[in-house]
N, C-alpha and C. Protein backbone atom coordinates (compact mmCIF):
# COMPACT_ATOMS: atom_id res chain seq x y z
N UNK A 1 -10.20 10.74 10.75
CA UNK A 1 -10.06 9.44 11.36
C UNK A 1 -9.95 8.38 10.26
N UNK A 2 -8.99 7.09 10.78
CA UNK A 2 -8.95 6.38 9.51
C UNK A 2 -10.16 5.28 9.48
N UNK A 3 -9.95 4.57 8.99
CA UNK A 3 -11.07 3.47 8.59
C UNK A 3 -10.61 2.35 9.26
N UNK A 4 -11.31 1.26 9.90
CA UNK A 4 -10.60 0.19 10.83
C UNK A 4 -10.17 -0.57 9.45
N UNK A 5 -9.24 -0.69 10.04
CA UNK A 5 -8.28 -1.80 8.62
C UNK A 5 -9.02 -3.66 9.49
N UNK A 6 -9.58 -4.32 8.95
CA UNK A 6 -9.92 -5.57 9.37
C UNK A 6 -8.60 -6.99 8.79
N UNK A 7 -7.87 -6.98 9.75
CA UNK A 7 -7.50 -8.08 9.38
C UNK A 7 -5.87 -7.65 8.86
N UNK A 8 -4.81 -8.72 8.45
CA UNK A 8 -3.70 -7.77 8.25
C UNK A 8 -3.62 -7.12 6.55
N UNK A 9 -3.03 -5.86 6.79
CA UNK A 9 -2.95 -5.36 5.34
C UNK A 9 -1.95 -6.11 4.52
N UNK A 10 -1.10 -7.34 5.02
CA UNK A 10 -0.37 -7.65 4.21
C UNK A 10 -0.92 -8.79 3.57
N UNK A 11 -2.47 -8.92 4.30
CA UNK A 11 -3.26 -9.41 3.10
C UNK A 11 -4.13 -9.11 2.43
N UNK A 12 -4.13 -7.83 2.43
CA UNK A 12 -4.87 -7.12 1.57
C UNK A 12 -5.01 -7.71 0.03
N UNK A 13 -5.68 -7.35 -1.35
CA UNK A 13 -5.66 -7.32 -2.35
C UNK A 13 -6.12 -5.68 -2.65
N UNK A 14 -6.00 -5.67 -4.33
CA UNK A 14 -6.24 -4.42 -5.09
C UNK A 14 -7.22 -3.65 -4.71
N UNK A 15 -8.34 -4.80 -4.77
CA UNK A 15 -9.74 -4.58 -4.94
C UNK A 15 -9.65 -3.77 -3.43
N UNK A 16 -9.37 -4.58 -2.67
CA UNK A 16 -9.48 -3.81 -0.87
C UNK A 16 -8.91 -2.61 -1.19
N UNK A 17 -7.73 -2.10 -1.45
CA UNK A 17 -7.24 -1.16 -2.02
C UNK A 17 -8.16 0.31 -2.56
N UNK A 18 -8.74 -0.15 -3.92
CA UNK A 18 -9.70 0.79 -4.21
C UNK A 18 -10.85 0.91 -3.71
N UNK A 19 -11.39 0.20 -2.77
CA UNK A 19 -12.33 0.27 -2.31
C UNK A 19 -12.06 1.30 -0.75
N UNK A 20 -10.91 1.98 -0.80
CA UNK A 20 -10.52 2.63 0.07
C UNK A 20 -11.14 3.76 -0.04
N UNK A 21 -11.63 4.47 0.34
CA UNK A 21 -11.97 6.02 0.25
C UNK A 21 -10.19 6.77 -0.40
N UNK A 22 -10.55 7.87 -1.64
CA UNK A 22 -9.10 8.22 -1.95
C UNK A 22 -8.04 8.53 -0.80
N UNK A 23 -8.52 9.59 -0.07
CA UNK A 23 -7.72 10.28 0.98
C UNK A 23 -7.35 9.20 1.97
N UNK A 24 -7.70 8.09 2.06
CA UNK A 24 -7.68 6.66 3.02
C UNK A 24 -6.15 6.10 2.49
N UNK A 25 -5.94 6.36 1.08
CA UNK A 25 -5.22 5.43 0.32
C UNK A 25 -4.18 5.65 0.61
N UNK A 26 -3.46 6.94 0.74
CA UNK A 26 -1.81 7.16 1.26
C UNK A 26 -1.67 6.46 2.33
N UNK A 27 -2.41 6.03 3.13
CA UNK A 27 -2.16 5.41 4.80
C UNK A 27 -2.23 4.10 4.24
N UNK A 28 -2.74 3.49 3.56
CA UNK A 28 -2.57 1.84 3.34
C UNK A 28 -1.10 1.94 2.51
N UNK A 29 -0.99 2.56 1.81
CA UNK A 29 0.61 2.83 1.20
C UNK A 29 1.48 2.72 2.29
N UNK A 30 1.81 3.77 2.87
CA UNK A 30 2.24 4.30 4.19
C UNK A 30 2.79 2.78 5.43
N UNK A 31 1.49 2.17 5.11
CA UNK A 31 2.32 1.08 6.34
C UNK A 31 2.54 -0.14 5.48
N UNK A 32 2.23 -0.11 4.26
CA UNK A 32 2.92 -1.48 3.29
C UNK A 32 4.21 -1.21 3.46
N UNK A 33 4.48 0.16 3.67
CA UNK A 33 6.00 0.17 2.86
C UNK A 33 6.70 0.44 4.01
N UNK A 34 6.22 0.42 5.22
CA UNK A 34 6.97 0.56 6.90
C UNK A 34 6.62 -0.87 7.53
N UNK A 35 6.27 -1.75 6.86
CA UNK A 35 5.77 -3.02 7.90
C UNK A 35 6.25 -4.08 7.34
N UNK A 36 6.31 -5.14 7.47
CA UNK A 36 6.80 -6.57 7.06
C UNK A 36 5.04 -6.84 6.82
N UNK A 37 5.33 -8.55 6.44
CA UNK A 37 4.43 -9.11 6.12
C UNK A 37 3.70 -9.60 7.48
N UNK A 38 4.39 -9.89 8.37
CA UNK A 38 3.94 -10.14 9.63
C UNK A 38 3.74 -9.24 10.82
N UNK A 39 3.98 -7.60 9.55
CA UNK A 39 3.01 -6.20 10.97
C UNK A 39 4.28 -6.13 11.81
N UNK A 40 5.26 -6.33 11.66
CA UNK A 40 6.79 -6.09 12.22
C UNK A 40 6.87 -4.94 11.69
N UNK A 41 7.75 -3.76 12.22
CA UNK A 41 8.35 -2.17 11.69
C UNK A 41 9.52 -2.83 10.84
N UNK A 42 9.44 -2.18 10.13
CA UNK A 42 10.81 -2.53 8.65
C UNK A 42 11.43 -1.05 8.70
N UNK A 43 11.09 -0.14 8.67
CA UNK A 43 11.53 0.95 8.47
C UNK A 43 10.46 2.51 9.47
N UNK A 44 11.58 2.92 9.80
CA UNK A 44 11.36 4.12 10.84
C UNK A 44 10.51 5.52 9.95
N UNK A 45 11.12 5.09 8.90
CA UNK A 45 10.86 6.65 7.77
C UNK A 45 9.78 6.87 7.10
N UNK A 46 9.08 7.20 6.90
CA UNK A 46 7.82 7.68 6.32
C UNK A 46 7.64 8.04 5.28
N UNK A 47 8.16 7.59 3.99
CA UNK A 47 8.41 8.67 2.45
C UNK A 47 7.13 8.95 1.68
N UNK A 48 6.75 10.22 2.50
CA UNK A 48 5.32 10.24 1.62
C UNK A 48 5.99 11.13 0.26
N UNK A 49 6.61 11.67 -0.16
CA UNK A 49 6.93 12.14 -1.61
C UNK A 49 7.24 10.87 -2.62
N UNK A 50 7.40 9.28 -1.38
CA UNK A 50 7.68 8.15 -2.34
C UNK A 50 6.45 7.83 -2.31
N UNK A 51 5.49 7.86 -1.83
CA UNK A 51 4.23 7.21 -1.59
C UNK A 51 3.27 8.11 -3.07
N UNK A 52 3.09 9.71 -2.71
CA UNK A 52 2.87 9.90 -3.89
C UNK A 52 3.24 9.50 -5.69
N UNK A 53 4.65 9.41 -5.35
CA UNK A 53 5.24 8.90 -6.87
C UNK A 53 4.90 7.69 -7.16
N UNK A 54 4.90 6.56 -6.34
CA UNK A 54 3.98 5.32 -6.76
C UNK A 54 2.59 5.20 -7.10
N UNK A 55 1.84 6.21 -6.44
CA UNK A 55 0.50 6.01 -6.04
C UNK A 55 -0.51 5.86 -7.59
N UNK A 56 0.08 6.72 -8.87
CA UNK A 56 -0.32 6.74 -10.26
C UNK A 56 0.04 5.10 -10.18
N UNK A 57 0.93 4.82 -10.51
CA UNK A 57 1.62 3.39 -10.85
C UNK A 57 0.45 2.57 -10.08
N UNK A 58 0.62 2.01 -8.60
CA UNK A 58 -0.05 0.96 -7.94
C UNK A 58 -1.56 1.63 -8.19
N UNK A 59 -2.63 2.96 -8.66
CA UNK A 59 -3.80 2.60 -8.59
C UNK A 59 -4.52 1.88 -10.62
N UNK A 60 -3.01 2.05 -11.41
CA UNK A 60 -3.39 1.14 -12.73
C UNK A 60 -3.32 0.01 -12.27
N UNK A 61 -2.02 -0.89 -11.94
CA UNK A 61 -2.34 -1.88 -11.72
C UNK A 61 -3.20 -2.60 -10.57
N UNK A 62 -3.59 -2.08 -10.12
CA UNK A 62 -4.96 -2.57 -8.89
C UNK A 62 -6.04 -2.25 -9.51
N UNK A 63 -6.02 -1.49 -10.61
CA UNK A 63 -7.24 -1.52 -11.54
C UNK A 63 -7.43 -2.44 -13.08
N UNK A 64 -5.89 -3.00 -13.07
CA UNK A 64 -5.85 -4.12 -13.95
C UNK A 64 -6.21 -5.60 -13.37
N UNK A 65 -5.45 -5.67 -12.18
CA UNK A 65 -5.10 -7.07 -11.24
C UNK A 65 -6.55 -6.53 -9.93
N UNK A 66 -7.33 -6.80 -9.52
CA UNK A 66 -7.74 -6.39 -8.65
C UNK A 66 -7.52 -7.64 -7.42
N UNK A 67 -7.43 -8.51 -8.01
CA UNK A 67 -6.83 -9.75 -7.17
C UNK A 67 -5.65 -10.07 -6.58
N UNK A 68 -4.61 -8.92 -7.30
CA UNK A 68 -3.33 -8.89 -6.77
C UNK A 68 -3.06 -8.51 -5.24
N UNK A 69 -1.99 -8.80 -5.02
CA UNK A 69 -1.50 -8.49 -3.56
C UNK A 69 -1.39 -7.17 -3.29
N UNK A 70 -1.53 -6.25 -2.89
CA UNK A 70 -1.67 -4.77 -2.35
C UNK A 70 0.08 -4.50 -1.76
N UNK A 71 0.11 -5.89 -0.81
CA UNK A 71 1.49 -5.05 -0.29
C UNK A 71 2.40 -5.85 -1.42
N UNK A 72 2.71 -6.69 -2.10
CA UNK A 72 3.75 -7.20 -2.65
C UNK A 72 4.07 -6.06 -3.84
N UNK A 73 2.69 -5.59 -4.62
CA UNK A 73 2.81 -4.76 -5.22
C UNK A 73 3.81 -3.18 -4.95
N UNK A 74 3.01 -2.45 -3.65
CA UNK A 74 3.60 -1.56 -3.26
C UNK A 74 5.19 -2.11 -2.58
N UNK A 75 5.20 -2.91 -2.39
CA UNK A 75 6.93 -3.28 -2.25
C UNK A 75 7.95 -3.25 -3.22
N UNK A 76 7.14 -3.85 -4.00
CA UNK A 76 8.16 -3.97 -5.47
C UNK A 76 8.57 -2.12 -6.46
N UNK A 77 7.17 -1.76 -6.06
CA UNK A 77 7.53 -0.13 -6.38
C UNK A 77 8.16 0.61 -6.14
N UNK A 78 8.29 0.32 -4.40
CA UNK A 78 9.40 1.13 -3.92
C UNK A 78 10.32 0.65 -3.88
N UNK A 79 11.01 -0.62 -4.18
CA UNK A 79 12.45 -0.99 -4.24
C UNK A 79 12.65 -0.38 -5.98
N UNK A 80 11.82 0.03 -6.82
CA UNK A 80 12.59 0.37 -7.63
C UNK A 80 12.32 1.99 -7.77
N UNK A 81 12.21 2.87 -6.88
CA UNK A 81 12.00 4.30 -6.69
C UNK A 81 12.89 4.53 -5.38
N UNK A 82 13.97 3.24 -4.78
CA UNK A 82 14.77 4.05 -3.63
C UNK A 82 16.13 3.52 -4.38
């Protein structure tokens, strides 16, 4: 079962991020990169082999920036891994 997400993830930060339980963390990936900023569907597809390949990348910098944005981050990753 997942964890109640409080509030929208597209305002998440880092810190919210790692404070995820690990196995929690592909699912906050998962709908950054299927949702708009306003929790709208952006995309039908599910790329968890893209979700893994970012996931090294976005947990350094959420451990550099912990203040950073969670989804702007994971957005910008996957526009440059599709």
């Amino acid at each position: 079962m997942l964890p109640t997400i409080n509030g929208n993830l597209a305002e998440w930060t880092c810190a919210d991020y790692l404070a995820l339980q690990e196995d929690y963390q592909p699912y906050a990936v998962g709908w950054a990169t299927a949702y708009s900023k306003a929790g709208k569907p952006e995309d039908s597809v599910f790329d968890v082999q893209g979700i893994e390949t970012i996931r090294p990348t976005l947990f350094e910098f959420c451990n550099r920036n912990p203040q950073a944005s969670l989804w702007d981050k994971v957005k910008a990753e996957f526009k440059k891994h599709m």
